[in-house]
N, C-alpha and C. Protein backbone atom coordinates (compact mmCIF):
# COMPACT_ATOMS: atom_id res chain seq x y z
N UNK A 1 172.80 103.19 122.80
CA UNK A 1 173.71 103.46 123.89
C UNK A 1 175.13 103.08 123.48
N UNK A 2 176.05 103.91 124.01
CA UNK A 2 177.92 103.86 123.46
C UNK A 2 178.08 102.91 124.85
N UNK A 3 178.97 102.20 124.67
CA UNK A 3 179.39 101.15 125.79
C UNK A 3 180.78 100.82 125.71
N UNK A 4 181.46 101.05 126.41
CA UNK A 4 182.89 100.77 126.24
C UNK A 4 183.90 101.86 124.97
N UNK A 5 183.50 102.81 125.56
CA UNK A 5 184.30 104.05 124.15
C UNK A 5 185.11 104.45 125.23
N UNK A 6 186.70 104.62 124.10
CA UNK A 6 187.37 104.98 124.74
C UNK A 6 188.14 106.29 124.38
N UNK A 7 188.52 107.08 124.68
CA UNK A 7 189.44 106.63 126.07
C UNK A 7 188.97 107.71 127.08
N UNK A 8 189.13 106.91 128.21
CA UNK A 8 187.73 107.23 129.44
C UNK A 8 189.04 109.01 130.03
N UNK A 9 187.83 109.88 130.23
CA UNK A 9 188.68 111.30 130.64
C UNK A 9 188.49 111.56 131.87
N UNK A 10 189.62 111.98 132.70
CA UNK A 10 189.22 111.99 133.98
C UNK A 10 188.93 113.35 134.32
N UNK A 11 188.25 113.86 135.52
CA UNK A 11 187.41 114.74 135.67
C UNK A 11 188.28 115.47 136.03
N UNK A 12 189.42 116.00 136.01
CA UNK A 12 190.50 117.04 136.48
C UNK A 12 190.80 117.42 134.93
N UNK A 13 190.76 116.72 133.61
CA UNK A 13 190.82 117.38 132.38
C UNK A 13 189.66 117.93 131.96
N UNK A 14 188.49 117.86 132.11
CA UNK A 14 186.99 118.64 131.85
C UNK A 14 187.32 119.78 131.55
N UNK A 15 187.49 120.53 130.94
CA UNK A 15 188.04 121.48 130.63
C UNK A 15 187.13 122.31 129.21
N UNK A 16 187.79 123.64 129.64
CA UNK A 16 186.53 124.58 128.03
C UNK A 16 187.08 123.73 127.09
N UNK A 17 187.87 123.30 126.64
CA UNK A 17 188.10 122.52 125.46
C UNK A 17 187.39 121.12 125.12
N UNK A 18 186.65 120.70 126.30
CA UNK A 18 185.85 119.61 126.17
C UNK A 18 184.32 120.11 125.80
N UNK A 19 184.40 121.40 126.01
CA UNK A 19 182.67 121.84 125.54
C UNK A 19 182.01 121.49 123.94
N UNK A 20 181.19 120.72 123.71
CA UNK A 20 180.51 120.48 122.76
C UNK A 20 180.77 119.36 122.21
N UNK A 21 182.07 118.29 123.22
CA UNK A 21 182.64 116.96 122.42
C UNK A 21 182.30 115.91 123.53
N UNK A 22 181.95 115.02 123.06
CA UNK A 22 181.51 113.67 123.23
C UNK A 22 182.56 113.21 124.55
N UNK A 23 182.79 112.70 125.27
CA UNK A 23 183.58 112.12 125.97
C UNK A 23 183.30 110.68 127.13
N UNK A 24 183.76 110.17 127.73
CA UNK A 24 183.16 109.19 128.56
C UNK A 24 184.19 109.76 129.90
N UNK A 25 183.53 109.37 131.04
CA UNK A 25 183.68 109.81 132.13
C UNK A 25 183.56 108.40 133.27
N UNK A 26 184.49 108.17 133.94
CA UNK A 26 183.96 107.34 135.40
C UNK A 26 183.78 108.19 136.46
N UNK A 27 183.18 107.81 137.59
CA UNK A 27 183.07 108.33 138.76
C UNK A 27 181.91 107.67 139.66
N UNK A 28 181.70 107.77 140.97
CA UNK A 28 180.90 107.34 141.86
C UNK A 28 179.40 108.80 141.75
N UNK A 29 178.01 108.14 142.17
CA UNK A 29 177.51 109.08 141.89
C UNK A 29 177.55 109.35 143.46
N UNK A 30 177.02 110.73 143.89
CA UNK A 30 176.87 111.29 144.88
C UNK A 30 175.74 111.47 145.63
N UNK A 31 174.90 112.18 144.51
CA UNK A 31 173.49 112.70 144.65
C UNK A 31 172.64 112.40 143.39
N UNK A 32 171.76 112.21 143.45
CA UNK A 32 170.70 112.10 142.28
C UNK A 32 169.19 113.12 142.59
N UNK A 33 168.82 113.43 141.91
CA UNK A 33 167.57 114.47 142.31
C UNK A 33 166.39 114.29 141.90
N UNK A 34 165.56 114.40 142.14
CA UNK A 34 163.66 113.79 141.59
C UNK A 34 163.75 114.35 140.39
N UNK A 35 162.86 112.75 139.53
CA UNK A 35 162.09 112.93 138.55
C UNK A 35 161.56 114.01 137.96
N UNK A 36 161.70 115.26 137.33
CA UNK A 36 160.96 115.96 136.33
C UNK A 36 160.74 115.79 135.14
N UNK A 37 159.28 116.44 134.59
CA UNK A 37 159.36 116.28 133.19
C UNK A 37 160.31 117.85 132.89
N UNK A 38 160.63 117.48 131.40
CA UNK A 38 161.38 118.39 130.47
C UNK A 38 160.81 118.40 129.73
N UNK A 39 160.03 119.98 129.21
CA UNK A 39 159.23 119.81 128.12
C UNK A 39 160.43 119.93 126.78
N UNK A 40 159.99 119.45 125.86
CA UNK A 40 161.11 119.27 124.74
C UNK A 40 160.41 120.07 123.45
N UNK A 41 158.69 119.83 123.31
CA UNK A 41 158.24 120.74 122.06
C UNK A 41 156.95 121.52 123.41
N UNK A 42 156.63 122.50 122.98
CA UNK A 42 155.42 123.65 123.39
C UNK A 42 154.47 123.76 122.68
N UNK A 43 153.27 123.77 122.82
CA UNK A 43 152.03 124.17 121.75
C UNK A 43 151.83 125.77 121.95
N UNK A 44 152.04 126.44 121.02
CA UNK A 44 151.32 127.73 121.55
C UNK A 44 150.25 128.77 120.86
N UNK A 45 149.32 129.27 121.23
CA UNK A 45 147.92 129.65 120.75
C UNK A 45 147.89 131.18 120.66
N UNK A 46 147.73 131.38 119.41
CA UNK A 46 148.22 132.71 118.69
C UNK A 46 146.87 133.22 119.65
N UNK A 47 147.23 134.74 120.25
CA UNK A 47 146.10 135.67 120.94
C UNK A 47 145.32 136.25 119.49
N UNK A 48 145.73 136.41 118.55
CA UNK A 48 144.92 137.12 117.64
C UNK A 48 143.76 136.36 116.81
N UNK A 49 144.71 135.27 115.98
CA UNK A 49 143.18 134.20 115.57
C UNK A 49 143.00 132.55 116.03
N UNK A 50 144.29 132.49 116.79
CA UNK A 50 143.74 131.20 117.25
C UNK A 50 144.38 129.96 116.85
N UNK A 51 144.84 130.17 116.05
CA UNK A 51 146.04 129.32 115.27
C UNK A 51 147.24 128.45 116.10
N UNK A 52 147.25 127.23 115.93
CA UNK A 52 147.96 126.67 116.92
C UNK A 52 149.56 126.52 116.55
N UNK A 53 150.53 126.74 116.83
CA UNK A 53 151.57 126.14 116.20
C UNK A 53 152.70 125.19 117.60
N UNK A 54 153.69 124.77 117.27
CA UNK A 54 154.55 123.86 118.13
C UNK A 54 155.97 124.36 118.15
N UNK A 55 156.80 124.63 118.84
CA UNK A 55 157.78 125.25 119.26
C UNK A 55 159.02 124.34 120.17
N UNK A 56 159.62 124.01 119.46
CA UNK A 56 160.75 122.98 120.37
C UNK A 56 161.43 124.04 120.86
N UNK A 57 161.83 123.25 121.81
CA UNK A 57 162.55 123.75 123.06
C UNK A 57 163.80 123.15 123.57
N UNK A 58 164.89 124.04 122.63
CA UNK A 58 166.27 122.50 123.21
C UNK A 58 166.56 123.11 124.73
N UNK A 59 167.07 121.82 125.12
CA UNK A 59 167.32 121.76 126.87
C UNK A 59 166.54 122.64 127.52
N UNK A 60 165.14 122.78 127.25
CA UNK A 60 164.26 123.01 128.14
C UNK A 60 163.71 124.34 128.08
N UNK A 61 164.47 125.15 127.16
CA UNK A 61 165.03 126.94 127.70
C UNK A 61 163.49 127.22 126.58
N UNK A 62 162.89 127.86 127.36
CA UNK A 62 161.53 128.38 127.14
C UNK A 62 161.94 129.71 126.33
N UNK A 63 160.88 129.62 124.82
CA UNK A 63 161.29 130.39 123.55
C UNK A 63 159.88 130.93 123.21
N UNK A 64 159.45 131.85 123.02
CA UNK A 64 158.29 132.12 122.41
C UNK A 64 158.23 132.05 120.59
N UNK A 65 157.37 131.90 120.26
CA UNK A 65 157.13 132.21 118.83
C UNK A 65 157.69 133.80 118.27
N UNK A 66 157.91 133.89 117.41
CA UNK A 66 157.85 135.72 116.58
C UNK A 66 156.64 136.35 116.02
N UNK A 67 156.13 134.97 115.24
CA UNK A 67 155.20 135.82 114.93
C UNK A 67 154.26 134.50 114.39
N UNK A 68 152.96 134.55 114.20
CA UNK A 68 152.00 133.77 113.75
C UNK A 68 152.02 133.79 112.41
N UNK A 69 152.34 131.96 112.17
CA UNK A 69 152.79 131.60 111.01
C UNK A 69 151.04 131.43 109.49
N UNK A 70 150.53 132.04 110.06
CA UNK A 70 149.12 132.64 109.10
C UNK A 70 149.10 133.33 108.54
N UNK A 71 149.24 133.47 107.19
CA UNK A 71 149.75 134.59 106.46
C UNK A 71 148.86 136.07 106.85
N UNK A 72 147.55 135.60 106.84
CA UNK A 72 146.69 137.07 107.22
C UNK A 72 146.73 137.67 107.87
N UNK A 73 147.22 136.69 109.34
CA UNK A 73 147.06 137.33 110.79
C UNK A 73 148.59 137.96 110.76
N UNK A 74 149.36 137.31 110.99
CA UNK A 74 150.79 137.97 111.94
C UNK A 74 150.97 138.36 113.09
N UNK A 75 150.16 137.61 114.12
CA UNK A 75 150.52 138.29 115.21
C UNK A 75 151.18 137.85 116.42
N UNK A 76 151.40 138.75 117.22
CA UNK A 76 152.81 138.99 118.23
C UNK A 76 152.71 138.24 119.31
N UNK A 77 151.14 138.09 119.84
CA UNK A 77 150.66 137.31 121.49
C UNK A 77 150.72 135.98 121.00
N UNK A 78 151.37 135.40 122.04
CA UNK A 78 150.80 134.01 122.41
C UNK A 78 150.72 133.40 124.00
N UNK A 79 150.19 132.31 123.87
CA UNK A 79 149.55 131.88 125.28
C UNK A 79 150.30 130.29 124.85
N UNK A 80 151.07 129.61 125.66
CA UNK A 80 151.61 128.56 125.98
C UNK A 80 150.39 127.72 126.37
N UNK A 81 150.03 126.31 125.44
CA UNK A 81 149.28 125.45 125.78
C UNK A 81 149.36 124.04 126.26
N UNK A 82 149.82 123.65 127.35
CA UNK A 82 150.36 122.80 127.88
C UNK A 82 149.57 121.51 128.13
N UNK A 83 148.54 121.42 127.58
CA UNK A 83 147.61 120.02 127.20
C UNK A 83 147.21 119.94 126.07
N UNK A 84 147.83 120.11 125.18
CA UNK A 84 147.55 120.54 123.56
C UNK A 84 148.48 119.14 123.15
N UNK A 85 148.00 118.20 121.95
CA UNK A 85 148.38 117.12 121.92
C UNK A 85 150.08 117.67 121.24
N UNK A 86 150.49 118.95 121.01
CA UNK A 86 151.66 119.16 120.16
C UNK A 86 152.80 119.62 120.99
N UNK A 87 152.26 119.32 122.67
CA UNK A 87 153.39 119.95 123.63
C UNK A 87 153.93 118.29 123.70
N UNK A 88 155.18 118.10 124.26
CA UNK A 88 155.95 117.07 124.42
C UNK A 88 156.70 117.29 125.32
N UNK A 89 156.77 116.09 126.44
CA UNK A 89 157.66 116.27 127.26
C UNK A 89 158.81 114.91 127.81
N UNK A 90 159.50 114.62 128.61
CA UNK A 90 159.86 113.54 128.61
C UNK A 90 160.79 113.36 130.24
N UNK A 91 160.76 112.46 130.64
CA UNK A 91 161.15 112.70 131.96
C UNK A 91 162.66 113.19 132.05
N UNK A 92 163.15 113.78 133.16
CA UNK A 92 164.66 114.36 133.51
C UNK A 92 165.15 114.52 134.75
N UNK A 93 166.37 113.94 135.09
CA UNK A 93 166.79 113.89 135.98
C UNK A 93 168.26 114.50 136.06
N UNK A 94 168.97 114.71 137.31
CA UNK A 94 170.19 115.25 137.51
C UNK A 94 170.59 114.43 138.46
N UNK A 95 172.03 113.68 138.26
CA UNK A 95 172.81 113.25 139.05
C UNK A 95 174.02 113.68 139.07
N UNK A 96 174.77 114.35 140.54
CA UNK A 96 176.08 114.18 140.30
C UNK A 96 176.89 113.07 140.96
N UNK A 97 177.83 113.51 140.07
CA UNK A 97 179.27 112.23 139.85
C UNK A 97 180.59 112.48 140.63
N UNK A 98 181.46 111.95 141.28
CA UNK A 98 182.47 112.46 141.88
C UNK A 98 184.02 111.38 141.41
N UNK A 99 184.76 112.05 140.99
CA UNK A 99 185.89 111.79 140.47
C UNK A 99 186.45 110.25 141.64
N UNK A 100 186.58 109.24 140.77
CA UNK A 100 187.27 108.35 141.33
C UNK A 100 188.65 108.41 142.13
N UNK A 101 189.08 108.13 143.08
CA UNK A 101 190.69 108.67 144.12
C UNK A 101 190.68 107.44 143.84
N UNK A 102 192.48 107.15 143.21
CA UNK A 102 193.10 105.64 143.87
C UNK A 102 194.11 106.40 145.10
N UNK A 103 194.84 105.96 145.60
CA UNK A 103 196.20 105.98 146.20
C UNK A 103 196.81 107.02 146.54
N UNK A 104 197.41 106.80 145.19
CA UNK A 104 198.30 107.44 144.68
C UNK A 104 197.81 108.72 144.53
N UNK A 105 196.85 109.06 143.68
CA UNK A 105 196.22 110.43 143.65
C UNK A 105 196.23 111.50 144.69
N UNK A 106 195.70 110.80 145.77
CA UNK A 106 195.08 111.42 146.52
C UNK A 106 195.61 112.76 146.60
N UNK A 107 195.33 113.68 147.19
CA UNK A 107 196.21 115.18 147.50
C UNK A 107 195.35 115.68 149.15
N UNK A 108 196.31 115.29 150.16
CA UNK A 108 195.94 115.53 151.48
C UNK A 108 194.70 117.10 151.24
N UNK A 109 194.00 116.68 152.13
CA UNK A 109 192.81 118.04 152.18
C UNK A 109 192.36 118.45 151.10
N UNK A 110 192.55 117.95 149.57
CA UNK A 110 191.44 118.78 148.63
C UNK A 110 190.14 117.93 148.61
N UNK A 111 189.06 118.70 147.90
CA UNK A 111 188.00 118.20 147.86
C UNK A 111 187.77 117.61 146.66
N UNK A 112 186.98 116.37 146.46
CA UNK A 112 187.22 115.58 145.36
C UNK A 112 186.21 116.50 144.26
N UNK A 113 186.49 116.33 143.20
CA UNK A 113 185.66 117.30 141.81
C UNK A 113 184.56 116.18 141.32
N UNK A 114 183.92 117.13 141.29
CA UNK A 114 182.20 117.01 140.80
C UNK A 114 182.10 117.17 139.74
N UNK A 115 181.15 116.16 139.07
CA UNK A 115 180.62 117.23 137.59
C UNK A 115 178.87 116.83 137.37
N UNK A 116 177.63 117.56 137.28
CA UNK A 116 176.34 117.20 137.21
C UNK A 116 176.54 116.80 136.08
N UNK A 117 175.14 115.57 135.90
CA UNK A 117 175.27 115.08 134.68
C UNK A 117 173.18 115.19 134.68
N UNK A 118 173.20 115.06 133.17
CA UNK A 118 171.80 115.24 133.36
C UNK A 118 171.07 113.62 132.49
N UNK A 119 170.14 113.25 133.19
CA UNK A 119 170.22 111.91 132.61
C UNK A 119 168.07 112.51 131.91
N UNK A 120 167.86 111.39 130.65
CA UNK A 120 166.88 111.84 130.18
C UNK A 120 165.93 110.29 129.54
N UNK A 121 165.03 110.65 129.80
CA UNK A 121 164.19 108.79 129.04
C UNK A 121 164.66 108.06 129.72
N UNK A 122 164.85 107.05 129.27
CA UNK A 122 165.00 105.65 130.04
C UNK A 122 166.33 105.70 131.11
N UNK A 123 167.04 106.40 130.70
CA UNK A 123 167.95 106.38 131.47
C UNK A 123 167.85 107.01 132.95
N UNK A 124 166.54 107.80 133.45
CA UNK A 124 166.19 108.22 134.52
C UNK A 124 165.84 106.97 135.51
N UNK A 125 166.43 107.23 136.68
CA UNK A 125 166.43 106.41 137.77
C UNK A 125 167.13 104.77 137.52
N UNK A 126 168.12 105.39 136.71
CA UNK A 126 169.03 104.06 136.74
C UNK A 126 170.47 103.46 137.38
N UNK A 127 170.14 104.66 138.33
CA UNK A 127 171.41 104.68 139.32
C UNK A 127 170.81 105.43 140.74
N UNK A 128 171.45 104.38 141.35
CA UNK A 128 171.22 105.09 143.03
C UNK A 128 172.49 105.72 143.40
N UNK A 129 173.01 106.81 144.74
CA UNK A 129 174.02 107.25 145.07
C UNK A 129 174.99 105.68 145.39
N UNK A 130 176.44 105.54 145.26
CA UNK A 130 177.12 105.05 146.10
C UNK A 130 177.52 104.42 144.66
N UNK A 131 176.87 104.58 143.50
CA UNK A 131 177.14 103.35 142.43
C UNK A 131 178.15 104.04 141.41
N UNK A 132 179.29 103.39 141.22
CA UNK A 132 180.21 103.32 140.57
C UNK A 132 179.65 103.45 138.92
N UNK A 133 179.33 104.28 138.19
CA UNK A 133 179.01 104.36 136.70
C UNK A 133 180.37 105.14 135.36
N UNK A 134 180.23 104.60 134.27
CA UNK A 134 181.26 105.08 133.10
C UNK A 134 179.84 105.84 132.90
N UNK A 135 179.91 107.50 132.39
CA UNK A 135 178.97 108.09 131.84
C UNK A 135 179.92 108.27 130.36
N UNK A 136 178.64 108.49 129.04
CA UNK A 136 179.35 109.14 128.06
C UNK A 136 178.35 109.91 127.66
N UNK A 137 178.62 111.41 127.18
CA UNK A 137 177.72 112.20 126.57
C UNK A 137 178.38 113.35 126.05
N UNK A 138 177.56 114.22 126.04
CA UNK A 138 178.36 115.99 125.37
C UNK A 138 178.34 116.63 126.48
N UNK A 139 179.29 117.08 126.51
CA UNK A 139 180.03 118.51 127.85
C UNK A 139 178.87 119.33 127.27
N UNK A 140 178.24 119.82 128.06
CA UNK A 140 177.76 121.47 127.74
C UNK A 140 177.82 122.44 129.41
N UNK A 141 177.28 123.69 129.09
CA UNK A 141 177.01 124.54 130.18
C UNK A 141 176.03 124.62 130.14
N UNK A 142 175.90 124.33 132.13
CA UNK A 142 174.39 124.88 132.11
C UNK A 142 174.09 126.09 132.67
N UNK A 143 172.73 126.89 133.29
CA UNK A 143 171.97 127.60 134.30
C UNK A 143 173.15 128.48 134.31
N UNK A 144 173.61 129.32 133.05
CA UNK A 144 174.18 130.52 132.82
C UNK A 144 173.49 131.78 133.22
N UNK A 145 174.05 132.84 133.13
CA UNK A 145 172.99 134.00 133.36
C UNK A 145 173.51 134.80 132.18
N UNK A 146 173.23 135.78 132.03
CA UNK A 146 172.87 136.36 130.63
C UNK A 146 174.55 137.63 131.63
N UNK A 147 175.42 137.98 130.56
CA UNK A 147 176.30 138.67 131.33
C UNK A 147 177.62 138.00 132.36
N UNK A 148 177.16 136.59 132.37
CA UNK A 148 177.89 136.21 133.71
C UNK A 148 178.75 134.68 133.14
């Protein structure tokens, strides 16, 4: 865990230029959302001979195989095996965060800025709403659509 890295960015600079870089963040959390697992690797069971292979899965986004890694077979089906000792998963949670206001800041009638954060392993359920936290991690995008 990073603890005290600086220099802390406030949530009005979040910006496309922060995508893919490390940063630390304060804010109050807001909301936090139930426990899920995130599967992280997949087992999946070739339809043709049976052949098992394992398939990671970054941030969750469900990938099929190409092709069955058996030299004889090669084939195209598979069936996702989700009690197969080679699937992996790990718990995941979503909390959002809301930009700290002093004073001075404030700006009559806007609404304060949000940003979800996704928390994973141990770090799930380590914050309740109302609690003041420094987050640090990687900016990414999420729950894009294909076109949009």
């Amino acid at each position: 865990r990073v603890y005290n890295y600086d220099p802390l960015t406030q949530l009005k600079n979040v910006r496309a230029n922060c995508y893919g870089k490390y940063i630390a963040l304060r804010g109050t959390v807001v909301r936090v959302s139930n426990i899920k697992p995130l599967c992280t690797k997949l087992a999946f069971v070739c339809g043709t001979c049976g052949d098992v292979q394992s398939v990671p899965l970054p941030d969750g986004k469900y990938t099929l195989p190409t092709k069955c890694l058996v030299p004889e077979c090669r084939g195209r089906t598979f069936a996702p095996d989700r009690s197969s000792p080679l699937t992996s998963t790990v718990d995941w949670q979503c909390v959002k965060v809301q930009e700290l206001m002093s004073d001075d800041q404030r700006e009559a009638g806007r609404i304060p800025r949000t940003i979800e954060c996704e928390l994973v392993q141990d770090l799930v359920d380590s914050c309740v709403p109302g609690d003041v936290v420094t987050i640090t991690g990687v900016v990414k995008v999420s729950s894009t659509e294909e076109g949009k």
